[in-house]
PDB file of N, CA and C in Angstrom:
ATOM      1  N   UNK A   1     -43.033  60.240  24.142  1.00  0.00           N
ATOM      2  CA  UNK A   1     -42.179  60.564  23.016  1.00  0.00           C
ATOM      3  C   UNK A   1     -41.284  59.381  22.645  1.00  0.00           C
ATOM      4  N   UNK A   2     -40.431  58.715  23.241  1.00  0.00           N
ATOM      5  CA  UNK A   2     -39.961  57.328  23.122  1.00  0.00           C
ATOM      6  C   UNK A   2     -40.704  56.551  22.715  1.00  0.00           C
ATOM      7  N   UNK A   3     -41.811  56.282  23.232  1.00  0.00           N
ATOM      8  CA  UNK A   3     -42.876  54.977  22.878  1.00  0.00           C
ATOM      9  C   UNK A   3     -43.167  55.711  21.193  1.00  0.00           C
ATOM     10  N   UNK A   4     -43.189  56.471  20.974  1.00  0.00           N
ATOM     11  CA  UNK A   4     -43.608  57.311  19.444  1.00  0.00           C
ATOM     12  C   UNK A   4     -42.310  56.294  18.359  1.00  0.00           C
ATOM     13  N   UNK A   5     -40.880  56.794  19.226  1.00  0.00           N
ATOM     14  CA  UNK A   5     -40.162  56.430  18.481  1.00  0.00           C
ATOM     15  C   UNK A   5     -39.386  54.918  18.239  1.00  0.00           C
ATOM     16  N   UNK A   6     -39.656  54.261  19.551  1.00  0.00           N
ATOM     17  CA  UNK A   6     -39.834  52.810  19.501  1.00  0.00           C
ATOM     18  C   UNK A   6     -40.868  52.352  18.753  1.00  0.00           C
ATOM     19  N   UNK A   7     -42.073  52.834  18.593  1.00  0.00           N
ATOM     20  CA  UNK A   7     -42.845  52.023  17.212  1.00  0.00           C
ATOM     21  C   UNK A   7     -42.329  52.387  15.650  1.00  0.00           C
ATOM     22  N   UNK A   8     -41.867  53.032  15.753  1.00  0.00           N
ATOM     23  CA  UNK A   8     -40.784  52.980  14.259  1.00  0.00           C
ATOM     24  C   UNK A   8     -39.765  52.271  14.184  1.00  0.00           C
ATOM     25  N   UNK A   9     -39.493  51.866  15.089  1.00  0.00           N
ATOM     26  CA  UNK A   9     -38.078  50.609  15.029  1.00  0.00           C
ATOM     27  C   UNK A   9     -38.616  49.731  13.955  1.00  0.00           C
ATOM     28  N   UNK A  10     -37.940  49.219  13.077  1.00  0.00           N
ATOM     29  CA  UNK A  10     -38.328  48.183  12.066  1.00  0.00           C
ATOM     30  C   UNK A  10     -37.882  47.056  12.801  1.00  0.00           C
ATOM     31  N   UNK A  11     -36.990  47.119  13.249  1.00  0.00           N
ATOM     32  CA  UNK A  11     -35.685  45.658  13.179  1.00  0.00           C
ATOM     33  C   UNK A  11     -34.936  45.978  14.084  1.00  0.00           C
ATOM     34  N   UNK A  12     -34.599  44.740  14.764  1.00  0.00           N
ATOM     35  CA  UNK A  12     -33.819  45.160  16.718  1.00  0.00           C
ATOM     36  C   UNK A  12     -32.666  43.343  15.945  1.00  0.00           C
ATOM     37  N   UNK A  13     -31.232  43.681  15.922  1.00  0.00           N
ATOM     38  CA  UNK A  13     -29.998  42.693  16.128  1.00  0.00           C
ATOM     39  C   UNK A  13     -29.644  42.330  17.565  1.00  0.00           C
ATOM     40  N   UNK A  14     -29.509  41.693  18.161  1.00  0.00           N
ATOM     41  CA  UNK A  14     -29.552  41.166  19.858  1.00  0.00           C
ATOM     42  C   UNK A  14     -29.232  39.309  19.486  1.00  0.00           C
ATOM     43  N   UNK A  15     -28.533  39.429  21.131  1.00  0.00           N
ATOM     44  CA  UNK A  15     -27.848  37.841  21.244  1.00  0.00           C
ATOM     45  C   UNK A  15     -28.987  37.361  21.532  1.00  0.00           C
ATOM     46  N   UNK A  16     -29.341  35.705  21.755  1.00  0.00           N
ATOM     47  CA  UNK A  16     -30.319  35.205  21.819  1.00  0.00           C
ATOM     48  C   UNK A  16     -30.640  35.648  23.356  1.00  0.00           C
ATOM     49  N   UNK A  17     -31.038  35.987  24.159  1.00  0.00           N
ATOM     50  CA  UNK A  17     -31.508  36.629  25.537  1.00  0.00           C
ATOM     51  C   UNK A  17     -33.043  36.421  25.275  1.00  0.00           C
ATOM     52  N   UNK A  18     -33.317  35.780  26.229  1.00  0.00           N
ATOM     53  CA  UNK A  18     -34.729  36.237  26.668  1.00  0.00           C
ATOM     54  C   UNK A  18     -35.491  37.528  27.227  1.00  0.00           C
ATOM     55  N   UNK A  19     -34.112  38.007  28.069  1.00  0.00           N
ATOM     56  CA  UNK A  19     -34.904  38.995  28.914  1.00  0.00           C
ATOM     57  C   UNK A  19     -34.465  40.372  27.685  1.00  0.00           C
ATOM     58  N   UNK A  20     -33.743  40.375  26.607  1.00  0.00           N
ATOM     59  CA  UNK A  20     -33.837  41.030  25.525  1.00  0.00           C
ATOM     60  C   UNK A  20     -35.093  40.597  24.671  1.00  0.00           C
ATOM     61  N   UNK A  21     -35.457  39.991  24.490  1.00  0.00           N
ATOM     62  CA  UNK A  21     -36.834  39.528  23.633  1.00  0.00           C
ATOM     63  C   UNK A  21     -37.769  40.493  24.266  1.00  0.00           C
ATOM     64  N   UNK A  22     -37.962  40.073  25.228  1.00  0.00           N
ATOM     65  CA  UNK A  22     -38.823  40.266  26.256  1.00  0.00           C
ATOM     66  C   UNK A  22     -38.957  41.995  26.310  1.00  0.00           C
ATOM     67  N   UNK A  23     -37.829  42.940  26.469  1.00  0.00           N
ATOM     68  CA  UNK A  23     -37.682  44.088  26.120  1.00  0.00           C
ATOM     69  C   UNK A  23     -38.383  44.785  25.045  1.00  0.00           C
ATOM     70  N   UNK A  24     -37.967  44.044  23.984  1.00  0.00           N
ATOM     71  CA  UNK A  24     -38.536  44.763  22.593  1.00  0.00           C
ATOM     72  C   UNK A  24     -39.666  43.912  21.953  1.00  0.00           C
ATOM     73  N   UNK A  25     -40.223  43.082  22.681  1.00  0.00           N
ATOM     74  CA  UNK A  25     -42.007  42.877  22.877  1.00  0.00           C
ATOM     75  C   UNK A  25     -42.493  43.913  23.307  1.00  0.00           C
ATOM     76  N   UNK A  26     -41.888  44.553  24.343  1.00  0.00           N
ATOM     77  CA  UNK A  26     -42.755  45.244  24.966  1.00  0.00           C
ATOM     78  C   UNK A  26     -42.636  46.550  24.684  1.00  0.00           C
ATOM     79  N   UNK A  27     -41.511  47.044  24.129  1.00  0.00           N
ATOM     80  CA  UNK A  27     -41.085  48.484  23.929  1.00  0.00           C
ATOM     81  C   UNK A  27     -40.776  48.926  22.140  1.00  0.00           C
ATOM     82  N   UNK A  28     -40.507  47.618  21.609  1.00  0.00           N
ATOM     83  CA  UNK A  28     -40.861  47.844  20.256  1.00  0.00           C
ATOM     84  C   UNK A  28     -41.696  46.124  19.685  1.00  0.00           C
ATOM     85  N   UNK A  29     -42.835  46.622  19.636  1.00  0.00           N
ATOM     86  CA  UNK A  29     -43.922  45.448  19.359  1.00  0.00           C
ATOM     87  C   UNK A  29     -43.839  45.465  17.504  1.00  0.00           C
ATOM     88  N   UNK A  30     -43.652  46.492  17.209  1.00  0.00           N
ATOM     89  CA  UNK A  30     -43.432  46.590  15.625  1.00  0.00           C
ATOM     90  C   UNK A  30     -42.287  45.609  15.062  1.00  0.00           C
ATOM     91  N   UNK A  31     -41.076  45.571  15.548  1.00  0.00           N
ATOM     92  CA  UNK A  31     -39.743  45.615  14.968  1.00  0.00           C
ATOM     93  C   UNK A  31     -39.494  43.765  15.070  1.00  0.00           C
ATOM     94  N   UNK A  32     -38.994  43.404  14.091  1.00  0.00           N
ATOM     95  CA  UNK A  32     -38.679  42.063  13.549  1.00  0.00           C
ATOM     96  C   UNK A  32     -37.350  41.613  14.753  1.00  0.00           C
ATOM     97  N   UNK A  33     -37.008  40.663  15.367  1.00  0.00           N
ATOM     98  CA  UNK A  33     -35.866  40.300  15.875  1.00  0.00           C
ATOM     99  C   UNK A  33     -34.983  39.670  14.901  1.00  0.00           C
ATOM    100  N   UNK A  34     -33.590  40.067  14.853  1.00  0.00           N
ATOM    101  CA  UNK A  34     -32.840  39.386  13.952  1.00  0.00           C
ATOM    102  C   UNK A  34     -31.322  38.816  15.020  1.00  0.00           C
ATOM    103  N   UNK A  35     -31.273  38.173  14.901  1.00  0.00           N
ATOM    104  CA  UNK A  35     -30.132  37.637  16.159  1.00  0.00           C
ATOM    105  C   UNK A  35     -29.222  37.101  15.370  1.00  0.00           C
ATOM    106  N   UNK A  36     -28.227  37.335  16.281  1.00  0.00           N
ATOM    107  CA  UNK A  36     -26.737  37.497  16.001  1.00  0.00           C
ATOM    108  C   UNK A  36     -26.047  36.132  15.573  1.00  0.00           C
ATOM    109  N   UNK A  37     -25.809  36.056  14.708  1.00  0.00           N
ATOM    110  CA  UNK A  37     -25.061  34.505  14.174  1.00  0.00           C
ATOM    111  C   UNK A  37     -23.885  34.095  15.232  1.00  0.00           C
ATOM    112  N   UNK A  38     -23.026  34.522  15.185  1.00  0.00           N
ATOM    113  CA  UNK A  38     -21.907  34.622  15.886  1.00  0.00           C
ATOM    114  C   UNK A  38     -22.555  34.290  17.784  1.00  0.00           C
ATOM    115  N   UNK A  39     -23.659  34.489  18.088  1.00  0.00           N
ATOM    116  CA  UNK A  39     -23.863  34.045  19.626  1.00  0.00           C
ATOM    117  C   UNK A  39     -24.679  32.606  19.260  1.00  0.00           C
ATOM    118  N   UNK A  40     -25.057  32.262  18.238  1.00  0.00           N
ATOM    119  CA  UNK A  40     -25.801  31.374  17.631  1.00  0.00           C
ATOM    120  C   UNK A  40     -24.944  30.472  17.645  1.00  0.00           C
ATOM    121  N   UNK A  41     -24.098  30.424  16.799  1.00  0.00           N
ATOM    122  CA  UNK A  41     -23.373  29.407  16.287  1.00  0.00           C
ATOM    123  C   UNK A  41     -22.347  28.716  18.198  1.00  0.00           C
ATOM    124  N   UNK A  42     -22.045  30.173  18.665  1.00  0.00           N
ATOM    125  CA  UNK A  42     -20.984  29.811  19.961  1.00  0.00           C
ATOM    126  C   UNK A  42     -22.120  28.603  20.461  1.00  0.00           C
ATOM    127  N   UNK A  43     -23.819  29.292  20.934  1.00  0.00           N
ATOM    128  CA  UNK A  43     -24.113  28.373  21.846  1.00  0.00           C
ATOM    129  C   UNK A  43     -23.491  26.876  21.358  1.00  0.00           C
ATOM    130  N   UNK A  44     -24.225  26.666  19.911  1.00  0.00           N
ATOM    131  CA  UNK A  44     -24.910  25.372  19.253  1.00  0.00           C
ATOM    132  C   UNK A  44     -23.155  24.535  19.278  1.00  0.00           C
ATOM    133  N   UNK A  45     -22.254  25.287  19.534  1.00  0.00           N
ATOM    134  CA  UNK A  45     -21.000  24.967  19.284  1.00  0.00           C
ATOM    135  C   UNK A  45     -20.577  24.128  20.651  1.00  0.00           C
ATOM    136  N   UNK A  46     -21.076  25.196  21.665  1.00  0.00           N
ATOM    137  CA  UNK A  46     -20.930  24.760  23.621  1.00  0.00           C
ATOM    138  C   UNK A  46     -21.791  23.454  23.811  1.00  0.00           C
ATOM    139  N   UNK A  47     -23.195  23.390  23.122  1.00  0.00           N
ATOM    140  CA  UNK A  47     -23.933  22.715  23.585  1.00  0.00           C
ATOM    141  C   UNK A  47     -23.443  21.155  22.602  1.00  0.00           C
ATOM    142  N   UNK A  48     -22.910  21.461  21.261  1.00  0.00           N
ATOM    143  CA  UNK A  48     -22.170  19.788  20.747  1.00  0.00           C
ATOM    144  C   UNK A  48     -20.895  19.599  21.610  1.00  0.00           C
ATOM    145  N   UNK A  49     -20.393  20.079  22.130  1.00  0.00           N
ATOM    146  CA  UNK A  49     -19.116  20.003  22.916  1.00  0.00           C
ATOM    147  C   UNK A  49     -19.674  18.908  24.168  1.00  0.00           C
ATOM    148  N   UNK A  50     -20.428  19.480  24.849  1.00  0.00           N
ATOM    149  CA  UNK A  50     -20.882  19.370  25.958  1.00  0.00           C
ATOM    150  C   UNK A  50     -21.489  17.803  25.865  1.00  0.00           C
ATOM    151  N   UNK A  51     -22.486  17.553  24.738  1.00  0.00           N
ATOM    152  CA  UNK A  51     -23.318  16.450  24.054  1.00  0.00           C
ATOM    153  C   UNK A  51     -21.814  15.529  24.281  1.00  0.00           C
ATOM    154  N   UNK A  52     -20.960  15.813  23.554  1.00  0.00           N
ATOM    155  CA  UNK A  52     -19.905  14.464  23.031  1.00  0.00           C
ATOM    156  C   UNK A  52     -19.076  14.007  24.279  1.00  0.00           C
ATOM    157  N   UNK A  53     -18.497  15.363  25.240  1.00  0.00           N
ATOM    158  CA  UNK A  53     -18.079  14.811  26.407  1.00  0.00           C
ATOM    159  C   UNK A  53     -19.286  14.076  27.778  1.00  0.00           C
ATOM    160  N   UNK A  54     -20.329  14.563  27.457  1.00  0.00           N
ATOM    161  CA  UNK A  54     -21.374  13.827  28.632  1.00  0.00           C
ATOM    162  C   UNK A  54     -21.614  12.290  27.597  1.00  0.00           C
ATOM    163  N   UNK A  55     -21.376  12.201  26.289  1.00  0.00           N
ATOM    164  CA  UNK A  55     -21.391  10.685  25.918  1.00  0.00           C
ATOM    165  C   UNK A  55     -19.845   9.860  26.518  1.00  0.00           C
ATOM    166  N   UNK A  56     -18.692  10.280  26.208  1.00  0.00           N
ATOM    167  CA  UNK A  56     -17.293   9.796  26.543  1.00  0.00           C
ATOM    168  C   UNK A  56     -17.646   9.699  28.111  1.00  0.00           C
ATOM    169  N   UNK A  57     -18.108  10.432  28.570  1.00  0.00           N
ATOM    170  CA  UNK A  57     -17.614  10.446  30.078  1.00  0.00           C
ATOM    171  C   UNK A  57     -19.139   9.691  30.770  1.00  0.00           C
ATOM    172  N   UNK A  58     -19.483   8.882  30.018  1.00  0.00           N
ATOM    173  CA  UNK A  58     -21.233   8.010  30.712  1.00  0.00           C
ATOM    174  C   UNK A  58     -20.723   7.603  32.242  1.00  0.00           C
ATOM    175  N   UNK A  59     -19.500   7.142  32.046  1.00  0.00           N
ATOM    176  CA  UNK A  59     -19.692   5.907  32.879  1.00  0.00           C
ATOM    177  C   UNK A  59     -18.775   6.541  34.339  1.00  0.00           C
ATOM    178  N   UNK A  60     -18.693   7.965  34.423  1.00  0.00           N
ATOM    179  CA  UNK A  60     -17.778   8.668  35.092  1.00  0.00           C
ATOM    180  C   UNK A  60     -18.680  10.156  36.045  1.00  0.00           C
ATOM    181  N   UNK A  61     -19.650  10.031  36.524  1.00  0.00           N
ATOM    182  CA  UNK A  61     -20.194  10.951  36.710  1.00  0.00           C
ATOM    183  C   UNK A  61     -20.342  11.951  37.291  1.00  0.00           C
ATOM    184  N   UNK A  62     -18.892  11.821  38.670  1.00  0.00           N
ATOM    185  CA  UNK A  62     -18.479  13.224  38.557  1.00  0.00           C
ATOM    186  C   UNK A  62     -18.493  14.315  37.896  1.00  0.00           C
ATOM    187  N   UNK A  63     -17.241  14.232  37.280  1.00  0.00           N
ATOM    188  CA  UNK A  63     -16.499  14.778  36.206  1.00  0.00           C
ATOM    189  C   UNK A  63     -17.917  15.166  35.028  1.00  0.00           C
ATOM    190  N   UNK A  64     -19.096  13.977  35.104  1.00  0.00           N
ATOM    191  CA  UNK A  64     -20.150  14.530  33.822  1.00  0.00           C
ATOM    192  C   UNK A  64     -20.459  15.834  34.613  1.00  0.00           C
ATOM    193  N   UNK A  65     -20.910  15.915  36.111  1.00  0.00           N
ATOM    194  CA  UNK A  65     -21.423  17.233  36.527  1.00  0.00           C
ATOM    195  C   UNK A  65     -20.470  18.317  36.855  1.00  0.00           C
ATOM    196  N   UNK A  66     -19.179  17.988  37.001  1.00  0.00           N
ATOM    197  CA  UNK A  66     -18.927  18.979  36.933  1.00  0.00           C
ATOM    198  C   UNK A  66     -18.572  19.618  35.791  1.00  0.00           C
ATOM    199  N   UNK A  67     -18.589  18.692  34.815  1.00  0.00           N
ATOM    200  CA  UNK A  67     -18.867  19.396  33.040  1.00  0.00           C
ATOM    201  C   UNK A  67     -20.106  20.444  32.777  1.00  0.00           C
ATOM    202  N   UNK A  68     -21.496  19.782  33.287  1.00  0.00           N
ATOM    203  CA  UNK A  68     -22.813  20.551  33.180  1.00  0.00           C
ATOM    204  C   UNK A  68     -22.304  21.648  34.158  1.00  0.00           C
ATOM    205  N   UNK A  69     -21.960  21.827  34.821  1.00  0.00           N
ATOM    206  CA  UNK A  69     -21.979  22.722  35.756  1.00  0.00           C
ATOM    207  C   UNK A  69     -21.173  24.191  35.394  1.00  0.00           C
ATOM    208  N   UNK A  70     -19.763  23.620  34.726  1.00  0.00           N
ATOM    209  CA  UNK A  70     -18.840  24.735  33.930  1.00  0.00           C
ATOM    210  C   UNK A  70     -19.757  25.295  32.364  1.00  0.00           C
ATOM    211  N   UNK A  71     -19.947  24.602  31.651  1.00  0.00           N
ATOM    212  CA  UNK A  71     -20.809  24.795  30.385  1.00  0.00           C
ATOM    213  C   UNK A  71     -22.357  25.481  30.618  1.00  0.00           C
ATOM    214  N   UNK A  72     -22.278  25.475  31.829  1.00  0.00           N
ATOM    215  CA  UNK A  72     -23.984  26.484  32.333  1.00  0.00           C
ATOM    216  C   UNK A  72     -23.336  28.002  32.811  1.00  0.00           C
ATOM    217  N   UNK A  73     -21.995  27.855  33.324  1.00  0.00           N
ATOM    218  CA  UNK A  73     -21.193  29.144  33.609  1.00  0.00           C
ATOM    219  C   UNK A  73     -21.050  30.000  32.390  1.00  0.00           C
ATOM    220  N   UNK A  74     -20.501  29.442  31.657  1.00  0.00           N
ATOM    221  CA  UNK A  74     -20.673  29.923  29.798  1.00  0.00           C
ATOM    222  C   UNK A  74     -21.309  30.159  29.225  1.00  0.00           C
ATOM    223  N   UNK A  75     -22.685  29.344  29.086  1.00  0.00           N
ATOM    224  CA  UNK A  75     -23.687  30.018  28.678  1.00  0.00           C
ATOM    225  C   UNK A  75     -24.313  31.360  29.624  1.00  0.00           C
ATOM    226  N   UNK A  76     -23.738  31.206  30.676  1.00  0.00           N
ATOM    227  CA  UNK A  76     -24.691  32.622  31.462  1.00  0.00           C
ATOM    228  C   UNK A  76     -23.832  33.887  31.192  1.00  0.00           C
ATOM    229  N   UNK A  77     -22.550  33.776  30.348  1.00  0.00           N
ATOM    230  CA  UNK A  77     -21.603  35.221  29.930  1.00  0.00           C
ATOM    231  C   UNK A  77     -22.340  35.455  28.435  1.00  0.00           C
TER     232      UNK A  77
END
């Protein structure tokens, strides 16, 4: 009865997640993914942040990993 009504889903809104993709491949194969601007824009926002301080900080490489290291914490919330 679910699987009936998961193929009528047109359209599934979700943050970029894989293991959400991955969900509604499998449980709604019909329905278009449309993803969320607002988790879009944060990554692309974390990941130029991240780009400009691992350029400033070349020559310092501590501090570069423990940059990658906090900015991978963030992306995993």
């Amino acid at each position: 009865m679910l699987s009936d009504y998961c193929q009528q889903i047109e359209a599934v809104a979700m943050d970029s997640n894989t293991a959400f993709d991955l969900e509604v491949q499998e449980h709604c194969p019909n329905a278009m993914v449309i993803y969320d601007l607002f988790h879009l824009v944060a990554k692309y926002v974390i990941y130029r942040i991240r780009e400009d301080f691992t350029y400033k900080l070349k020559h310092d490489k501590l501090t570069r990993r423990r940059l990658k290291g906090f900015t991978k914490k963030i992306e995993a919330t």
